[in-house]
PDB file of N, CA and C in Angstrom:
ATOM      1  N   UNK A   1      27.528   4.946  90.135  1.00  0.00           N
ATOM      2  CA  UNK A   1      28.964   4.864  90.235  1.00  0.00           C
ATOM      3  C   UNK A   1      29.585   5.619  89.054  1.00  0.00           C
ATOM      4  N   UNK A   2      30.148   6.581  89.195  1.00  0.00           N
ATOM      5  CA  UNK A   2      31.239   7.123  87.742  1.00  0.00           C
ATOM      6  C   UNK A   2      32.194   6.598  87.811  1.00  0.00           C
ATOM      7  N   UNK A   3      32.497   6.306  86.739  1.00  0.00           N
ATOM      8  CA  UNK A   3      33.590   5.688  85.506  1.00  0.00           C
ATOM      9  C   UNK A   3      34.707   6.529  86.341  1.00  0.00           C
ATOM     10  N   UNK A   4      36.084   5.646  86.425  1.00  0.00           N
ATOM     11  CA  UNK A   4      37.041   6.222  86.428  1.00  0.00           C
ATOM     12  C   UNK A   4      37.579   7.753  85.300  1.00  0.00           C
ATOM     13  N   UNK A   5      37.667   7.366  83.983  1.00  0.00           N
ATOM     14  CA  UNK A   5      37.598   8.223  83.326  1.00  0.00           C
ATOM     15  C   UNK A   5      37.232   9.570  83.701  1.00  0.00           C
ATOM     16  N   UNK A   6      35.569   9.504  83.299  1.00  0.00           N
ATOM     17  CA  UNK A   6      34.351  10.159  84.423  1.00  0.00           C
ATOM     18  C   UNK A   6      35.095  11.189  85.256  1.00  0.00           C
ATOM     19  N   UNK A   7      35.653  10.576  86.427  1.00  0.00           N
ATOM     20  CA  UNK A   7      36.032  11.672  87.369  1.00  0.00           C
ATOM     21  C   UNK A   7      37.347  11.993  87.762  1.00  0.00           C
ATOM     22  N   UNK A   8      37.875  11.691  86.197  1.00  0.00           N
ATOM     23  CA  UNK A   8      39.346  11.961  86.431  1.00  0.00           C
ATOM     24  C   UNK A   8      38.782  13.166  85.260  1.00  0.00           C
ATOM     25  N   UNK A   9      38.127  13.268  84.220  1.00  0.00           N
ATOM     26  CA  UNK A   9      38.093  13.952  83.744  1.00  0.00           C
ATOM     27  C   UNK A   9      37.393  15.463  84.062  1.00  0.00           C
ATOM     28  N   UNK A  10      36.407  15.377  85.248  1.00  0.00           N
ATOM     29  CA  UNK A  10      35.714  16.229  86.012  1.00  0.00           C
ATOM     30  C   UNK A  10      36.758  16.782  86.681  1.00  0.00           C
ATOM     31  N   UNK A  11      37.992  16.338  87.393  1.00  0.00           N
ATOM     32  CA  UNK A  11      38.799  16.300  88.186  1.00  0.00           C
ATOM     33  C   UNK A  11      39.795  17.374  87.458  1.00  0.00           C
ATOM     34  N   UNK A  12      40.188  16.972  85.809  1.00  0.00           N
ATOM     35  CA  UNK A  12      41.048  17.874  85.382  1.00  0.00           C
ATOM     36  C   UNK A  12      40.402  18.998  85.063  1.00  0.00           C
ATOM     37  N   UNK A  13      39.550  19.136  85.021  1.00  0.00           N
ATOM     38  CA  UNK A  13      38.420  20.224  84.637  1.00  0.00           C
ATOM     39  C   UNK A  13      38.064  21.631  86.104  1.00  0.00           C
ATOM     40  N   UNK A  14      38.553  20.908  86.947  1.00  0.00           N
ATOM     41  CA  UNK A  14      38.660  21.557  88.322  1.00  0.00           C
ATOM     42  C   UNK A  14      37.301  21.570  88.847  1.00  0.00           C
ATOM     43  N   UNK A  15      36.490  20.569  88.792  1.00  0.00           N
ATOM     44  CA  UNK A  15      34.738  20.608  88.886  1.00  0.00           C
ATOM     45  C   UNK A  15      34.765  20.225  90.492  1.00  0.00           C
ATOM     46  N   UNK A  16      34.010  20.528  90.869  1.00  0.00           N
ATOM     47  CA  UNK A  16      33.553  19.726  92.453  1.00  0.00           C
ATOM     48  C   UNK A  16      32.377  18.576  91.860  1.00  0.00           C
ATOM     49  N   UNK A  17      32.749  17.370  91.891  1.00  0.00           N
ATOM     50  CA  UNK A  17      31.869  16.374  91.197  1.00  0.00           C
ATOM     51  C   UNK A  17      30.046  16.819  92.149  1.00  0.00           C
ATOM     52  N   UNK A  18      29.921  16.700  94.091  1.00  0.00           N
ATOM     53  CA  UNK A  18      29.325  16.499  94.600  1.00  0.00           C
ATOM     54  C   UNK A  18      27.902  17.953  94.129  1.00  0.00           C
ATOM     55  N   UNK A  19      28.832  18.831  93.658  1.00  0.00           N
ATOM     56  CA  UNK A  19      28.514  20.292  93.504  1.00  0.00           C
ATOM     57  C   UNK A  19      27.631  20.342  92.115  1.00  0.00           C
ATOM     58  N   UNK A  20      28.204  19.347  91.189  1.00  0.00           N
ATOM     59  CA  UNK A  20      27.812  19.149  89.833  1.00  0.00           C
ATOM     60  C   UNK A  20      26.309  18.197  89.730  1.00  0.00           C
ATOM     61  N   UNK A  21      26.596  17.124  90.418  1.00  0.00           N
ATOM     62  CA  UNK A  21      25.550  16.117  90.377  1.00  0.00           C
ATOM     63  C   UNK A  21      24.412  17.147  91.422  1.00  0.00           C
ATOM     64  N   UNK A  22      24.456  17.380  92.406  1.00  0.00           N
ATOM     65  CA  UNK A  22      23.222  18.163  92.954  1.00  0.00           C
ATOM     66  C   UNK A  22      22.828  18.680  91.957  1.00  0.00           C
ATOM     67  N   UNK A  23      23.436  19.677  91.091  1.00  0.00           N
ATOM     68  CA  UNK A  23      22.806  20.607  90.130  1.00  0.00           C
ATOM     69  C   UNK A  23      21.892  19.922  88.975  1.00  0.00           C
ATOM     70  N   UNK A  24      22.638  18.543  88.481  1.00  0.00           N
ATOM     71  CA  UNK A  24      21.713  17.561  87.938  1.00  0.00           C
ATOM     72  C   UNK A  24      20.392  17.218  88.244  1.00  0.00           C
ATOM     73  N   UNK A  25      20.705  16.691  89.604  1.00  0.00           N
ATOM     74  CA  UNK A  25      19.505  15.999  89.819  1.00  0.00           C
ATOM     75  C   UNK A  25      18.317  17.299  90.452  1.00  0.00           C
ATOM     76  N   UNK A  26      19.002  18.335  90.357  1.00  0.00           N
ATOM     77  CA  UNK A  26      17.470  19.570  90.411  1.00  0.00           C
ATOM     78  C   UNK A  26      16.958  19.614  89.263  1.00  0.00           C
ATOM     79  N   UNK A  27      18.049  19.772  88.153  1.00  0.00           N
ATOM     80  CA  UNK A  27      17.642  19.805  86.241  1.00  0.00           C
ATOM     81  C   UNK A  27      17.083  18.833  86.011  1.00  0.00           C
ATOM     82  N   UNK A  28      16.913  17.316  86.426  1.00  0.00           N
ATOM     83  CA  UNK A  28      16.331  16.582  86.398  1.00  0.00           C
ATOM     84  C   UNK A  28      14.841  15.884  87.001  1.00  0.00           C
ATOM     85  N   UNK A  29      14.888  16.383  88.287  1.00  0.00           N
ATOM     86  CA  UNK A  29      13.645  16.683  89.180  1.00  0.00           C
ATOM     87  C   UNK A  29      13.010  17.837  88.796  1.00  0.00           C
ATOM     88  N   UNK A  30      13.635  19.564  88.178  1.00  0.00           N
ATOM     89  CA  UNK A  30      12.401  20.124  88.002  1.00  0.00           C
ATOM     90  C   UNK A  30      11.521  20.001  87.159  1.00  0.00           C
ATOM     91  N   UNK A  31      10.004  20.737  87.248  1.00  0.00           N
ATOM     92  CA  UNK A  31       9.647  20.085  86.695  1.00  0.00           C
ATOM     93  C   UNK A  31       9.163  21.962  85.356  1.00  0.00           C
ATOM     94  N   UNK A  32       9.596  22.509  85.561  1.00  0.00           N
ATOM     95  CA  UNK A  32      10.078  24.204  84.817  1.00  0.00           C
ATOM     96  C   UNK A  32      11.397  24.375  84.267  1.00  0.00           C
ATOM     97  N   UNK A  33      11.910  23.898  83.156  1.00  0.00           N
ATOM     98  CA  UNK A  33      13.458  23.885  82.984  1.00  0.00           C
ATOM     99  C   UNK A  33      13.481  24.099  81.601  1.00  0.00           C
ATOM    100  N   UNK A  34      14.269  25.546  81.664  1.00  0.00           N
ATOM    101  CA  UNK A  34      14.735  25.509  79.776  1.00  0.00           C
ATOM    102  C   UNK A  34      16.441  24.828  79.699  1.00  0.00           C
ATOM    103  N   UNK A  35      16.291  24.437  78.486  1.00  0.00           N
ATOM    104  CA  UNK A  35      17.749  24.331  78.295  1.00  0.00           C
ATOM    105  C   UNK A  35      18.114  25.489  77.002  1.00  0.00           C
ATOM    106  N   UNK A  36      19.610  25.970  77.441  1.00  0.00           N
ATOM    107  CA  UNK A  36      19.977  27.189  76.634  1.00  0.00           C
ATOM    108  C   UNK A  36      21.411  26.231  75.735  1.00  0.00           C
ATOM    109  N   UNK A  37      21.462  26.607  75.049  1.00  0.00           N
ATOM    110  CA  UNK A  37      22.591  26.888  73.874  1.00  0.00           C
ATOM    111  C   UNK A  37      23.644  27.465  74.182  1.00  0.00           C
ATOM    112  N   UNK A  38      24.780  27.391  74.888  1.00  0.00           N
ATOM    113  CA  UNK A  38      26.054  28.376  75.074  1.00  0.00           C
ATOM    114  C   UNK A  38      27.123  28.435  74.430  1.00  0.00           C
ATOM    115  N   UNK A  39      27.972  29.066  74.542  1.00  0.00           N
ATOM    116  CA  UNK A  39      29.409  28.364  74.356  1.00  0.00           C
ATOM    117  C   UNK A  39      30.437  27.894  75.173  1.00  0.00           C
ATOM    118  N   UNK A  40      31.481  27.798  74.380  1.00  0.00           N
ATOM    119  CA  UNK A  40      31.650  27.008  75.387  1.00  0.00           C
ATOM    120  C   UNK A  40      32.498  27.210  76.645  1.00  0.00           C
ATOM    121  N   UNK A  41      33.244  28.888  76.339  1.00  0.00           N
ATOM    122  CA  UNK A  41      33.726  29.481  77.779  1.00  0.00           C
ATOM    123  C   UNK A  41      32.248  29.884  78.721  1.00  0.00           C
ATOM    124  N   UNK A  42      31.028  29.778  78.387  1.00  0.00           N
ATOM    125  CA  UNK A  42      30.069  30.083  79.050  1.00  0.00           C
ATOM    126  C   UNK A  42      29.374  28.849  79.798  1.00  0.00           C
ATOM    127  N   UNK A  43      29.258  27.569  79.502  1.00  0.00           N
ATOM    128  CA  UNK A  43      29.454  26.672  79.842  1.00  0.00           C
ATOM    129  C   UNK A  43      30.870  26.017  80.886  1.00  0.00           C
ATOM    130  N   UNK A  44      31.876  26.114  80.637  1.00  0.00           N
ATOM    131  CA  UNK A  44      33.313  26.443  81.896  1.00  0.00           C
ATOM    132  C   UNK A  44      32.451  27.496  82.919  1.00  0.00           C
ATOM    133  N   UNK A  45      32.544  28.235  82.492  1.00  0.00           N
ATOM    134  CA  UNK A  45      32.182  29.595  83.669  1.00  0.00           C
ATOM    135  C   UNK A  45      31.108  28.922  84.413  1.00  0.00           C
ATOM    136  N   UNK A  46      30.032  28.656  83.702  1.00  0.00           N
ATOM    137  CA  UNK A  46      28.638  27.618  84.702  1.00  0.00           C
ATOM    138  C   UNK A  46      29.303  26.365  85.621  1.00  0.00           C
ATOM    139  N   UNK A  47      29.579  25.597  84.956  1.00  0.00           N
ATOM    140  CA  UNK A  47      30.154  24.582  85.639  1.00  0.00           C
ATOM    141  C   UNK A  47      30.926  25.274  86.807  1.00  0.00           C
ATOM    142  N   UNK A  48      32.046  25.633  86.644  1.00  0.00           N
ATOM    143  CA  UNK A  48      32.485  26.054  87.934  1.00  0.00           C
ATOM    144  C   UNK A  48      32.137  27.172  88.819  1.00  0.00           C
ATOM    145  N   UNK A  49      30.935  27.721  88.625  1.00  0.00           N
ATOM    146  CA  UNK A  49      30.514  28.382  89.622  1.00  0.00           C
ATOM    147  C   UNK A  49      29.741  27.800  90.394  1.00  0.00           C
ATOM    148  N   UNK A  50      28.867  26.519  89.563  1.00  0.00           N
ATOM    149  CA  UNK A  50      27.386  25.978  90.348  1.00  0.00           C
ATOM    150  C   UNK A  50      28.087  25.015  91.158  1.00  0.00           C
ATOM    151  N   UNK A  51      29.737  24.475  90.765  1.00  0.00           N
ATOM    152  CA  UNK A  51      30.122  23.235  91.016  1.00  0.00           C
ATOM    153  C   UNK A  51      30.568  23.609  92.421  1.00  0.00           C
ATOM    154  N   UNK A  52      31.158  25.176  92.434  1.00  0.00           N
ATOM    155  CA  UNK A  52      32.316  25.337  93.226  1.00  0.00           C
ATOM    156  C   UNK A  52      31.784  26.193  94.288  1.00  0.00           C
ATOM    157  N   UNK A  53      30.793  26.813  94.147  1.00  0.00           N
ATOM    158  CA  UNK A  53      30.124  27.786  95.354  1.00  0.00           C
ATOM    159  C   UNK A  53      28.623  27.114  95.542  1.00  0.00           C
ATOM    160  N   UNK A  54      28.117  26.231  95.571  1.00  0.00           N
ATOM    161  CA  UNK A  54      27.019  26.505  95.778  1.00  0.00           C
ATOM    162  C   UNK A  54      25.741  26.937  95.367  1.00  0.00           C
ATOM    163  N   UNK A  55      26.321  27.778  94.370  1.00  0.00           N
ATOM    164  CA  UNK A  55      25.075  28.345  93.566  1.00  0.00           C
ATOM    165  C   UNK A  55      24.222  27.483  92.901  1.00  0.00           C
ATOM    166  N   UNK A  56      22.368  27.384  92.946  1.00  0.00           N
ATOM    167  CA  UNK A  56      21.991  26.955  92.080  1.00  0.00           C
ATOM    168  C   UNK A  56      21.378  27.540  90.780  1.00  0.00           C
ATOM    169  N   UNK A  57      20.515  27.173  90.027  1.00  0.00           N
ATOM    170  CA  UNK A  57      19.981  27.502  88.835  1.00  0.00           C
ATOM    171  C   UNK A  57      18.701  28.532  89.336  1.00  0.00           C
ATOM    172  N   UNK A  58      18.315  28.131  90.912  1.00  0.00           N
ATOM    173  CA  UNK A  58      17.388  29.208  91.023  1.00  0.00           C
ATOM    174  C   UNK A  58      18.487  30.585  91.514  1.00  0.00           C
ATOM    175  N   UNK A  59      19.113  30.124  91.569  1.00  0.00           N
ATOM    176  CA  UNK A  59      20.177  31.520  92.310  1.00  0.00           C
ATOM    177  C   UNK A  59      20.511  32.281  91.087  1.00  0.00           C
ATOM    178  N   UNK A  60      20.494  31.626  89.788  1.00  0.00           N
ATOM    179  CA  UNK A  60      20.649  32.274  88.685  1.00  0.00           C
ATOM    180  C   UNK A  60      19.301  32.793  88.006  1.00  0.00           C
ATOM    181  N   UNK A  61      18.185  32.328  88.334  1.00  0.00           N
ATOM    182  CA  UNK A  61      17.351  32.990  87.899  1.00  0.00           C
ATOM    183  C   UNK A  61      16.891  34.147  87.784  1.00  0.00           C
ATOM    184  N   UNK A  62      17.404  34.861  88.575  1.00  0.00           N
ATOM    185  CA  UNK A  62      16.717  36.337  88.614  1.00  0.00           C
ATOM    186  C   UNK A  62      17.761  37.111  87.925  1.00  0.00           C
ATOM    187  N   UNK A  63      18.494  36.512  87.338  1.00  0.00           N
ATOM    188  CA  UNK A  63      19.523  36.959  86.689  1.00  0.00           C
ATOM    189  C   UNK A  63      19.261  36.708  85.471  1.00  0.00           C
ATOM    190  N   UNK A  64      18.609  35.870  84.602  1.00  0.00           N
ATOM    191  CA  UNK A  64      18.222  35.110  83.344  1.00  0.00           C
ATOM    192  C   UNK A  64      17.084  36.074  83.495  1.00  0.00           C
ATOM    193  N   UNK A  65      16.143  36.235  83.869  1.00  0.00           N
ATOM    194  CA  UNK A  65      15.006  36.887  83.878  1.00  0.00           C
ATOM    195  C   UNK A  65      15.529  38.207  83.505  1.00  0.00           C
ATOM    196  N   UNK A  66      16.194  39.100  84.046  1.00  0.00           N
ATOM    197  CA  UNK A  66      16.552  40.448  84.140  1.00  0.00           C
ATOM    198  C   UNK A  66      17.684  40.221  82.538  1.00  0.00           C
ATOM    199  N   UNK A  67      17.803  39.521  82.367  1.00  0.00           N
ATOM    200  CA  UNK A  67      18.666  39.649  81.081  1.00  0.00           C
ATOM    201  C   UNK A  67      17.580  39.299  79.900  1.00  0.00           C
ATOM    202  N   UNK A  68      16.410  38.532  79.592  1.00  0.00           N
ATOM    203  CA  UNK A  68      15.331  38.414  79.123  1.00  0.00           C
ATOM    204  C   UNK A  68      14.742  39.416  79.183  1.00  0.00           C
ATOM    205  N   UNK A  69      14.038  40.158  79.671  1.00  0.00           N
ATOM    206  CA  UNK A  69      14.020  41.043  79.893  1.00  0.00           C
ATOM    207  C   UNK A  69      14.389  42.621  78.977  1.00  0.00           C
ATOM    208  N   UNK A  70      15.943  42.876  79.330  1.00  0.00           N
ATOM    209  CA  UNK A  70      16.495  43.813  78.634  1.00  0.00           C
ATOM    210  C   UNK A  70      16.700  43.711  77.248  1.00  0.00           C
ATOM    211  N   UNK A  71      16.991  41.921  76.550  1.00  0.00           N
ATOM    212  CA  UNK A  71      16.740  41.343  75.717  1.00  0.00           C
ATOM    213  C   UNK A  71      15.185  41.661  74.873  1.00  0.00           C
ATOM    214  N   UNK A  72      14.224  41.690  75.552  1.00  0.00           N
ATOM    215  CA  UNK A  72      13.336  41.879  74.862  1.00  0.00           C
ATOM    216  C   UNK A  72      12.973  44.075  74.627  1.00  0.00           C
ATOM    217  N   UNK A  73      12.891  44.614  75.492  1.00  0.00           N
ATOM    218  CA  UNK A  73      13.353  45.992  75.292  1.00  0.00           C
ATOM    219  C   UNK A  73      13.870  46.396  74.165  1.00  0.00           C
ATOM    220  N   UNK A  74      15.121  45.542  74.439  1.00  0.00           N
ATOM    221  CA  UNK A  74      16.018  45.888  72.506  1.00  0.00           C
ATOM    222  C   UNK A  74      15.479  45.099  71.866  1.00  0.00           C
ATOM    223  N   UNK A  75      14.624  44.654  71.264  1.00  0.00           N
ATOM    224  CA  UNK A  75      14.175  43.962  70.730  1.00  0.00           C
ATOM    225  C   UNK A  75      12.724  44.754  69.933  1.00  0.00           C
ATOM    226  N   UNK A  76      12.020  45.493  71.087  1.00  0.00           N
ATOM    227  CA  UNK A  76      11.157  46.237  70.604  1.00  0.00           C
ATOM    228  C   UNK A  76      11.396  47.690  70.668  1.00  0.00           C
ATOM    229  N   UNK A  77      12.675  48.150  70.811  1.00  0.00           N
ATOM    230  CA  UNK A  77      13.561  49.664  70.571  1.00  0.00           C
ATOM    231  C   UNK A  77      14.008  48.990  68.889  1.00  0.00           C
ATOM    232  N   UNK A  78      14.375  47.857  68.398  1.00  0.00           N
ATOM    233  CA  UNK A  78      14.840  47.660  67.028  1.00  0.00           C
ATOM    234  C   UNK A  78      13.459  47.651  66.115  1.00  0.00           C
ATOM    235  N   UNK A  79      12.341  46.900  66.430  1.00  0.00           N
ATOM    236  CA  UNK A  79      10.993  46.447  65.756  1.00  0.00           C
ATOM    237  C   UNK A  79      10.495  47.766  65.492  1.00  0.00           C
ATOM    238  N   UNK A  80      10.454  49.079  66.780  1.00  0.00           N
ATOM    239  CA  UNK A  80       9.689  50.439  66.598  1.00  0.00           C
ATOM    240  C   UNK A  80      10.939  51.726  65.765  1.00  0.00           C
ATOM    241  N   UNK A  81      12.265  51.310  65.586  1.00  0.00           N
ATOM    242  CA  UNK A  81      13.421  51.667  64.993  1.00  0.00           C
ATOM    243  C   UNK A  81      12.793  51.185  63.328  1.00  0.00           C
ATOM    244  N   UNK A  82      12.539  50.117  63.134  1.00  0.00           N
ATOM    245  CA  UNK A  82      12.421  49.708  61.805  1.00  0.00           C
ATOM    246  C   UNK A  82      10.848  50.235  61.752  1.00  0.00           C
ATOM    247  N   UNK A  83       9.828  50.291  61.963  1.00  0.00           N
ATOM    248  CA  UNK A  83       9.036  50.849  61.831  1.00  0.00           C
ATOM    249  C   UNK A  83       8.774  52.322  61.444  1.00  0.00           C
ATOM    250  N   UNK A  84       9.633  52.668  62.068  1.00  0.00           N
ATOM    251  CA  UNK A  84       9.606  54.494  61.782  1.00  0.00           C
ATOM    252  C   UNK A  84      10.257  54.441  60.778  1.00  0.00           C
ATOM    253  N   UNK A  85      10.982  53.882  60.277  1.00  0.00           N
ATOM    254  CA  UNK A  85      11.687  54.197  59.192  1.00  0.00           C
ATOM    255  C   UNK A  85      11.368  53.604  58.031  1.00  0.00           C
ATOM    256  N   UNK A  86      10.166  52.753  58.196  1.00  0.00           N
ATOM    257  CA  UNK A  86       9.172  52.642  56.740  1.00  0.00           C
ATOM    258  C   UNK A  86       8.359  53.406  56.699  1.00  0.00           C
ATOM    259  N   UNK A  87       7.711  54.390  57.898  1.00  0.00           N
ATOM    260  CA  UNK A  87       6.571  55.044  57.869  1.00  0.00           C
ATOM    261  C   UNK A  87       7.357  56.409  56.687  1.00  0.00           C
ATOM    262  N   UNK A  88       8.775  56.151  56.734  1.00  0.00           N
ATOM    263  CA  UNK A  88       9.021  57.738  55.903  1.00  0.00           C
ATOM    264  C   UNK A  88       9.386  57.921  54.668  1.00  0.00           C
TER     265      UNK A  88
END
């Protein structure tokens, strides 16, 4: 049962409560789950996309992956950047 509060405050937030709790109880049932660090317009933006369309966390995955990914690239374009430039 949520608290009045609860879903008055989901409510001002413009959340689809039914949209939110599914997404829970997958984060909670899987059994492969990172949790990330955001801020906090990036967190708004999540919430109401997973709340409000449908989308889940696997629908975002291939999207986290492909950004991991390019993330790591620059990562070893900076490591072989600093390297060359002790070799001289």
């Amino acid at each position: 049962m949520v608290r009045e509060d609860q879903y008055q405050r989901l409510l001002d937030s413009g959340l689809n409560i039914s949209g939110l709790i599914r997404d829970l109880i997958d984060d909670h049932l899987s059994h492969h789950k990172i949790t990330l660090s955001v801020s906090e317009e990036t967190r708004k933006i999540y919430d109401q996309v997973v709340s409000n369309t449908g989308a889940t966390d696997a629908d975002l995955e291939k999207y986290v992956l492909e950004s991991l990914k390019k993330l790591l690239r620059g990562r070893i374009e900076q490591m072989q950047n600093l390297e060359k430039s002790l070799k001289g």
